[in-house]
C-alpha atoms as a PDB file:
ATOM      1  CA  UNK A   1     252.754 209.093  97.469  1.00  0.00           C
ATOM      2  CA  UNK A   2     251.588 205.867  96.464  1.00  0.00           C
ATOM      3  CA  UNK A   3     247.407 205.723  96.079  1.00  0.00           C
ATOM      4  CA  UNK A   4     247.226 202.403  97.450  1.00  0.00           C
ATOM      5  CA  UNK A   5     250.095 203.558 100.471  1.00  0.00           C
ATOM      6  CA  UNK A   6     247.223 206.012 101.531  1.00  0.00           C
ATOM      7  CA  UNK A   7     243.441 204.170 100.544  1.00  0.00           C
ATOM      8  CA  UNK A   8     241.836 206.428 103.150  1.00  0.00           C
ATOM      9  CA  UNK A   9     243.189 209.520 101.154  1.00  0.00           C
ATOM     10  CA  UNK A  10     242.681 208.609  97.399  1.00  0.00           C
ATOM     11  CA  UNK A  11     240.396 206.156  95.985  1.00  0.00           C
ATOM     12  CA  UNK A  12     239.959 204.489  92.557  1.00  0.00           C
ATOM     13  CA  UNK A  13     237.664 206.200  90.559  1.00  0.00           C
ATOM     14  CA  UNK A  14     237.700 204.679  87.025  1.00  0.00           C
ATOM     15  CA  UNK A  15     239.410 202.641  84.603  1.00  0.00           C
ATOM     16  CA  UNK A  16     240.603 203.577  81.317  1.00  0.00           C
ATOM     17  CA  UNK A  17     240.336 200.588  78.461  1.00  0.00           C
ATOM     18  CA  UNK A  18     244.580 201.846  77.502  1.00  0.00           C
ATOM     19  CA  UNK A  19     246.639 203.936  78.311  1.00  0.00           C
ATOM     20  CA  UNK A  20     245.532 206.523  76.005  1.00  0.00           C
ATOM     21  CA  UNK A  21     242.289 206.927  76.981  1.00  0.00           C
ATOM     22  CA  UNK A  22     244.023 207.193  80.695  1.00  0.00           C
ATOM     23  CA  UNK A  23     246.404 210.031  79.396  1.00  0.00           C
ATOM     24  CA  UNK A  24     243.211 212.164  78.225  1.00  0.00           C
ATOM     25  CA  UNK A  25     240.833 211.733  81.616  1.00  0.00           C
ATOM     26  CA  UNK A  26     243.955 212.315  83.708  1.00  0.00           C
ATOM     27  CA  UNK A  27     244.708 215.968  81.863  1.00  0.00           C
ATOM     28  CA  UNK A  28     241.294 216.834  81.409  1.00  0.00           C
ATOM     29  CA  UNK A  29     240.572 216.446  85.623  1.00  0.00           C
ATOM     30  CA  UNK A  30     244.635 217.735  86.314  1.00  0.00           C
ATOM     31  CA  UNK A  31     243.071 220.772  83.916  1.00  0.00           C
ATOM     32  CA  UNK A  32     240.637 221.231  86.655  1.00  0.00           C
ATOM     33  CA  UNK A  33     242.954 221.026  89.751  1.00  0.00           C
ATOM     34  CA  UNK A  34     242.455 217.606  90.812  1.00  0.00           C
ATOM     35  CA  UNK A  35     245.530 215.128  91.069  1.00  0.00           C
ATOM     36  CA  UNK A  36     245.773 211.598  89.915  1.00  0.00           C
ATOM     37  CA  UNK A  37     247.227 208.945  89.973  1.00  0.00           C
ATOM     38  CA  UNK A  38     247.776 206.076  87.343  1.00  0.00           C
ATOM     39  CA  UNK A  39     247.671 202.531  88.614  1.00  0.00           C
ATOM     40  CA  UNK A  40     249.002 199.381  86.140  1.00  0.00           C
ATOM     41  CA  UNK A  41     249.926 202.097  83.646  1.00  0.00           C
ATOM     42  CA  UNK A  42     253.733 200.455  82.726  1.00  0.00           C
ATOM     43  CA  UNK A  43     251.936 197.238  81.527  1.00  0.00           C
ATOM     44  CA  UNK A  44     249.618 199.599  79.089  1.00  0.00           C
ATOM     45  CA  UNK A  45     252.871 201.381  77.796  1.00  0.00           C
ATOM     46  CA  UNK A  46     254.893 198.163  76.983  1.00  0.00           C
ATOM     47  CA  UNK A  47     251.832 196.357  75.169  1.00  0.00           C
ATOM     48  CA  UNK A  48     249.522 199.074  74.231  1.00  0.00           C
ATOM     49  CA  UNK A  49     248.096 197.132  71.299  1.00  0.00           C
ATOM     50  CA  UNK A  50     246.275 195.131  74.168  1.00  0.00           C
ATOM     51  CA  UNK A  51     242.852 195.033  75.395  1.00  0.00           C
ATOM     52  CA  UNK A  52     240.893 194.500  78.413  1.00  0.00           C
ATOM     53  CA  UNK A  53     242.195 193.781  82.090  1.00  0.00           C
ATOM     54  CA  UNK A  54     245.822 193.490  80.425  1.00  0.00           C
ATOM     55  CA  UNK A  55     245.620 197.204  78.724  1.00  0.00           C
ATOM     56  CA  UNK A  56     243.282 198.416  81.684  1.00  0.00           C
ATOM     57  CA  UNK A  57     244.831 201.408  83.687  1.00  0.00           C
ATOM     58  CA  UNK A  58     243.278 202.781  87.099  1.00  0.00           C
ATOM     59  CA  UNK A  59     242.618 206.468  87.940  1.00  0.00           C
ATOM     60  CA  UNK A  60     243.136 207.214  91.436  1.00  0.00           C
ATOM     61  CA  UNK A  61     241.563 210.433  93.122  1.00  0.00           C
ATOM     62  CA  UNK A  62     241.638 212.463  96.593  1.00  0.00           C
ATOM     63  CA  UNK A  63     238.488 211.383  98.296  1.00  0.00           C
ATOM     64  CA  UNK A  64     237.312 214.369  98.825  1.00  0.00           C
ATOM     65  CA  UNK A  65     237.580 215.467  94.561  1.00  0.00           C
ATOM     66  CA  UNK A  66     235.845 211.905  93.571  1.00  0.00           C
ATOM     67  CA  UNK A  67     232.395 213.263  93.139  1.00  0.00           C
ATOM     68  CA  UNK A  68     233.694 216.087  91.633  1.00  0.00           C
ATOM     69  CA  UNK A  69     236.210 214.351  89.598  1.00  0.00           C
ATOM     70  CA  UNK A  70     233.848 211.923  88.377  1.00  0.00           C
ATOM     71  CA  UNK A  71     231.275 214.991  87.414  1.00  0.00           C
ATOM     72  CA  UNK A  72     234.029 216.541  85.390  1.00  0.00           C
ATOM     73  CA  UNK A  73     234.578 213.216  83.330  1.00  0.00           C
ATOM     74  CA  UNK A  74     231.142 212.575  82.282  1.00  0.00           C
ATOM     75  CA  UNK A  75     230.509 216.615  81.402  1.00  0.00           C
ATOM     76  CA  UNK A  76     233.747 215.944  79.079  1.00  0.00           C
ATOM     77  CA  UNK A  77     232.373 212.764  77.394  1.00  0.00           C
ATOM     78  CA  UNK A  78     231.976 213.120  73.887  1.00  0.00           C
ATOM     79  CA  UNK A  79     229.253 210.949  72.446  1.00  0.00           C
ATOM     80  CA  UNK A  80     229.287 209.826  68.738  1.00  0.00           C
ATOM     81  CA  UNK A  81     227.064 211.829  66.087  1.00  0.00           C
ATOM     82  CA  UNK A  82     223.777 210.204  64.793  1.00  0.00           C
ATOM     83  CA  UNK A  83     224.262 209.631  61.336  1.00  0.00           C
ATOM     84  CA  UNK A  84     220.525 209.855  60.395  1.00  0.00           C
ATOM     85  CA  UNK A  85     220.820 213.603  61.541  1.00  0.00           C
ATOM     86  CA  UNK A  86     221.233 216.164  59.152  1.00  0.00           C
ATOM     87  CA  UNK A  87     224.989 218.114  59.706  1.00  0.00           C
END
């Protein structure tokens, strides 16, 4: 099923700067049970030294997992070390 075919059943919850970064958010939510679709993810794999709109690739959700879905990515983000603190 096509995300777009049903809008009413998945939406569009974020969108990945490459295909990589896509690849990674889509296992860690699939990891949790929630399914997802990739949107303008062929024009990523044929020119993934690309970036912005061009390299851009769209997550697509069930409705009803988006608040959930979008908790689940921003518990996973990993945010860079200050380098003035001691290791």
């Amino acid at each position: 099923m096509n995300p777009e075919e049903s809008s009413n059943a998945f939406v569009k919850l974020v969108t990945a700067n490459g295909l990589t970064e896509a690849d990674v958010w889509k296992a860690v939510l699939e990891a949790s049970g929630i399914q997802v679709f990739l949107r303008h993810e062929a024009m990523a794999a044929v020119i993934p030294e690309t970036a912005g709109e061009i390299a851009a690739v769209d997550l697509w959700v069930p409705r009803e997992q988006a608040a959930e879905a979008l908790q689940i990515l921003q518990d996973e983000r990993v945010e860079p070390a200050d380098e003035d603190e001691p290791v």
